[in-house]
C-alpha atoms as a PDB file:
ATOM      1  CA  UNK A   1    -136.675  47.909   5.636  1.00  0.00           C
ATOM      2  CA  UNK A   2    -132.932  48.922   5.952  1.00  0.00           C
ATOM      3  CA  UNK A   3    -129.571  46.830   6.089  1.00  0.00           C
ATOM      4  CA  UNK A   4    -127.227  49.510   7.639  1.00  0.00           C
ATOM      5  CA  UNK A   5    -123.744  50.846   7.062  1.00  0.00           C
ATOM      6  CA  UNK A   6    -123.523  49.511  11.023  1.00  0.00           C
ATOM      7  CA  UNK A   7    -125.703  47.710  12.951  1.00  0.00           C
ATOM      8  CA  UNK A   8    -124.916  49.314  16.005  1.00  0.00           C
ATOM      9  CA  UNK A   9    -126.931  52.917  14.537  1.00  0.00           C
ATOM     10  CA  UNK A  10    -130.216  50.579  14.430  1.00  0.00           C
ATOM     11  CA  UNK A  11    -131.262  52.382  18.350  1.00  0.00           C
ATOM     12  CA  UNK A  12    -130.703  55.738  17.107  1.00  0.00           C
ATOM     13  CA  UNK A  13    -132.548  55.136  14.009  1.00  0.00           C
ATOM     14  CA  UNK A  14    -135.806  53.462  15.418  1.00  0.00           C
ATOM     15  CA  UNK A  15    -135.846  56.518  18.233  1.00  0.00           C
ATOM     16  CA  UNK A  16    -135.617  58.763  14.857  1.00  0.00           C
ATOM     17  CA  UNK A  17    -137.945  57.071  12.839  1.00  0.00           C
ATOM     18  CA  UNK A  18    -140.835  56.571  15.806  1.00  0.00           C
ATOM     19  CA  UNK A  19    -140.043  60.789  16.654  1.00  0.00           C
ATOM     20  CA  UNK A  20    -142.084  61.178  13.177  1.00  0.00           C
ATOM     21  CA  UNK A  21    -145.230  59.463  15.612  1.00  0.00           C
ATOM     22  CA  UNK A  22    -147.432  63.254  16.437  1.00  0.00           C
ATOM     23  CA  UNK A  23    -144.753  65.199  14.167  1.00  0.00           C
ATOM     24  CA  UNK A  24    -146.128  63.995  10.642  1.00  0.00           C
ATOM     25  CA  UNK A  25    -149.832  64.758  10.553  1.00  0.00           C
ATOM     26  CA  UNK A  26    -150.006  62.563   7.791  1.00  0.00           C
ATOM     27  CA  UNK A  27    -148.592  59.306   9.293  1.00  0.00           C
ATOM     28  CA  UNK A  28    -151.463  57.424  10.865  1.00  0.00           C
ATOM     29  CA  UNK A  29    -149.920  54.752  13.048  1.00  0.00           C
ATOM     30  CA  UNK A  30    -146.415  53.344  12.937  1.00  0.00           C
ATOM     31  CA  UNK A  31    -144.100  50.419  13.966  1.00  0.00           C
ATOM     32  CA  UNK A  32    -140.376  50.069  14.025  1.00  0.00           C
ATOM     33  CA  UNK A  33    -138.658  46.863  14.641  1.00  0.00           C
ATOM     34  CA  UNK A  34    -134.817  45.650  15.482  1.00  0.00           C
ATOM     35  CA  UNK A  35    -133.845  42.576  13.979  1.00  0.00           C
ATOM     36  CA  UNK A  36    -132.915  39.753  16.244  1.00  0.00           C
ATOM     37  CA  UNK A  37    -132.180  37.520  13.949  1.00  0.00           C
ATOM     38  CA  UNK A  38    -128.390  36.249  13.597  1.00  0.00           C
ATOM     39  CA  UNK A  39    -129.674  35.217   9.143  1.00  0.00           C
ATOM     40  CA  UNK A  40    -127.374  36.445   6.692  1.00  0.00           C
ATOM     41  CA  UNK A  41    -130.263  36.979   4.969  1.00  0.00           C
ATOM     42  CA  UNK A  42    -131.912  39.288   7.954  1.00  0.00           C
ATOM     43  CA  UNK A  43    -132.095  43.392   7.333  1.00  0.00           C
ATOM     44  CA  UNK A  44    -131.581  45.426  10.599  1.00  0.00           C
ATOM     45  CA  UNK A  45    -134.855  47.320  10.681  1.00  0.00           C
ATOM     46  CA  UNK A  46    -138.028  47.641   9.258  1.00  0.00           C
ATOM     47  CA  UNK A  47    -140.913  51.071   9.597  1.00  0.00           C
ATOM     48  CA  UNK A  48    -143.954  49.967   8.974  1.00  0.00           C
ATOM     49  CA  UNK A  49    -146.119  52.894   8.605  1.00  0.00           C
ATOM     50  CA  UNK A  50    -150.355  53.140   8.107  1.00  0.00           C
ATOM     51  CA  UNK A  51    -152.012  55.783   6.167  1.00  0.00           C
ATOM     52  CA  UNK A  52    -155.732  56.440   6.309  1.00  0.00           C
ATOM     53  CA  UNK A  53    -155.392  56.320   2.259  1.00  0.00           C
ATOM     54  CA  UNK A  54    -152.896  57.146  -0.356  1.00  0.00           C
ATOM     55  CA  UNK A  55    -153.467  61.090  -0.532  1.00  0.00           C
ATOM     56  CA  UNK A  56    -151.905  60.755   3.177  1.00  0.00           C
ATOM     57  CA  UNK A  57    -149.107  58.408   2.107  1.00  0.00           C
ATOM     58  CA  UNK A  58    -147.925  61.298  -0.902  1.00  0.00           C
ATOM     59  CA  UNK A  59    -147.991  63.811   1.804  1.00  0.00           C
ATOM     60  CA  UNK A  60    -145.812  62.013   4.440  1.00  0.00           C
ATOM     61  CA  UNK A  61    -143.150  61.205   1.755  1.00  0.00           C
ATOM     62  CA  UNK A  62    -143.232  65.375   1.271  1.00  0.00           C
ATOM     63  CA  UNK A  63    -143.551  66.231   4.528  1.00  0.00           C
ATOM     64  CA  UNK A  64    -140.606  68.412   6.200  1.00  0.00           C
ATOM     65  CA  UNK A  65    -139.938  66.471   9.675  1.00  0.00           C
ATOM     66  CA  UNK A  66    -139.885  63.369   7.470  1.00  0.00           C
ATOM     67  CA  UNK A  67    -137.370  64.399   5.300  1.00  0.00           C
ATOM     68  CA  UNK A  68    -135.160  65.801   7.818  1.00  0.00           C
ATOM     69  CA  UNK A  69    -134.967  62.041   9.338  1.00  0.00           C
ATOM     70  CA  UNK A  70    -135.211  60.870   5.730  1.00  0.00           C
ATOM     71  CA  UNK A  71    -131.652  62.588   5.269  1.00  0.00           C
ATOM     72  CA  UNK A  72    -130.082  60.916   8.507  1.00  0.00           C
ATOM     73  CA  UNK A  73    -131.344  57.351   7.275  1.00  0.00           C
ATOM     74  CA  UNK A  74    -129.929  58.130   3.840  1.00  0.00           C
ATOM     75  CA  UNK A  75    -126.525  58.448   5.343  1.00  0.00           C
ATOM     76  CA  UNK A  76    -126.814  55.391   7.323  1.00  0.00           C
ATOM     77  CA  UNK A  77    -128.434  52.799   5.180  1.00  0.00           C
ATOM     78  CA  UNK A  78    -126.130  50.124   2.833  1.00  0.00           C
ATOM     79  CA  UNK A  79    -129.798  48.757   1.568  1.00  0.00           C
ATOM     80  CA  UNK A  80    -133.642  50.062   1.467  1.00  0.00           C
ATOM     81  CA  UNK A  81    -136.198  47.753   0.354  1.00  0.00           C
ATOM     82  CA  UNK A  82    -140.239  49.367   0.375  1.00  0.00           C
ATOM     83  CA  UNK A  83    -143.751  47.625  -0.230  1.00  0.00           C
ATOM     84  CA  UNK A  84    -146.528  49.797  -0.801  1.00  0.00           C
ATOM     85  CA  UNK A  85    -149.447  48.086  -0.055  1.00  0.00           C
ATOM     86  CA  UNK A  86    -153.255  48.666   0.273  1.00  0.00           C
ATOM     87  CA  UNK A  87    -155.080  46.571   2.592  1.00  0.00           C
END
């Protein structure tokens, strides 16, 4: 989940992040969400991607398209918070 530089990139960057959906073999299903939320506490957007296991999940975080939008989001995040987790 991101707290960005401005709000107002949060469209561009969920169209971004969901472009990875067909273009990263690796990246099994994923979700992107706006906050609505007027908390100070709120981020402005959260990826949640799923992996079929964690061989997948290494590969997507070295995959090309990824890092491309990985360099966009770079510029326009203040914050990045990640859980890893195994269901």
């Amino acid at each position: 989940m991101w707290r960005l530089n401005s709000s107002n990139d949060a469209a561009e960057m969920k169209t971004k992040l969901l472009s990875m959906s067909g273009n990263v073999s690796s990246l099994h299903h994923i979700e992107v969400g706006i906050n609505k939320s007027k908390s100070l506490q709120a981020f402005d957007i959260v990826f949640t991607g799923t992996f079929v296991n964690w061989a997948a999940l290494r590969e997507f975080e070295n995959d090309p398209f990824h890092k491309n939008i990985g360099s966009w989001v770079s510029n326009a995040k203040k914050e990045r918070y990640v859980v890893d987790y195994e269901i």
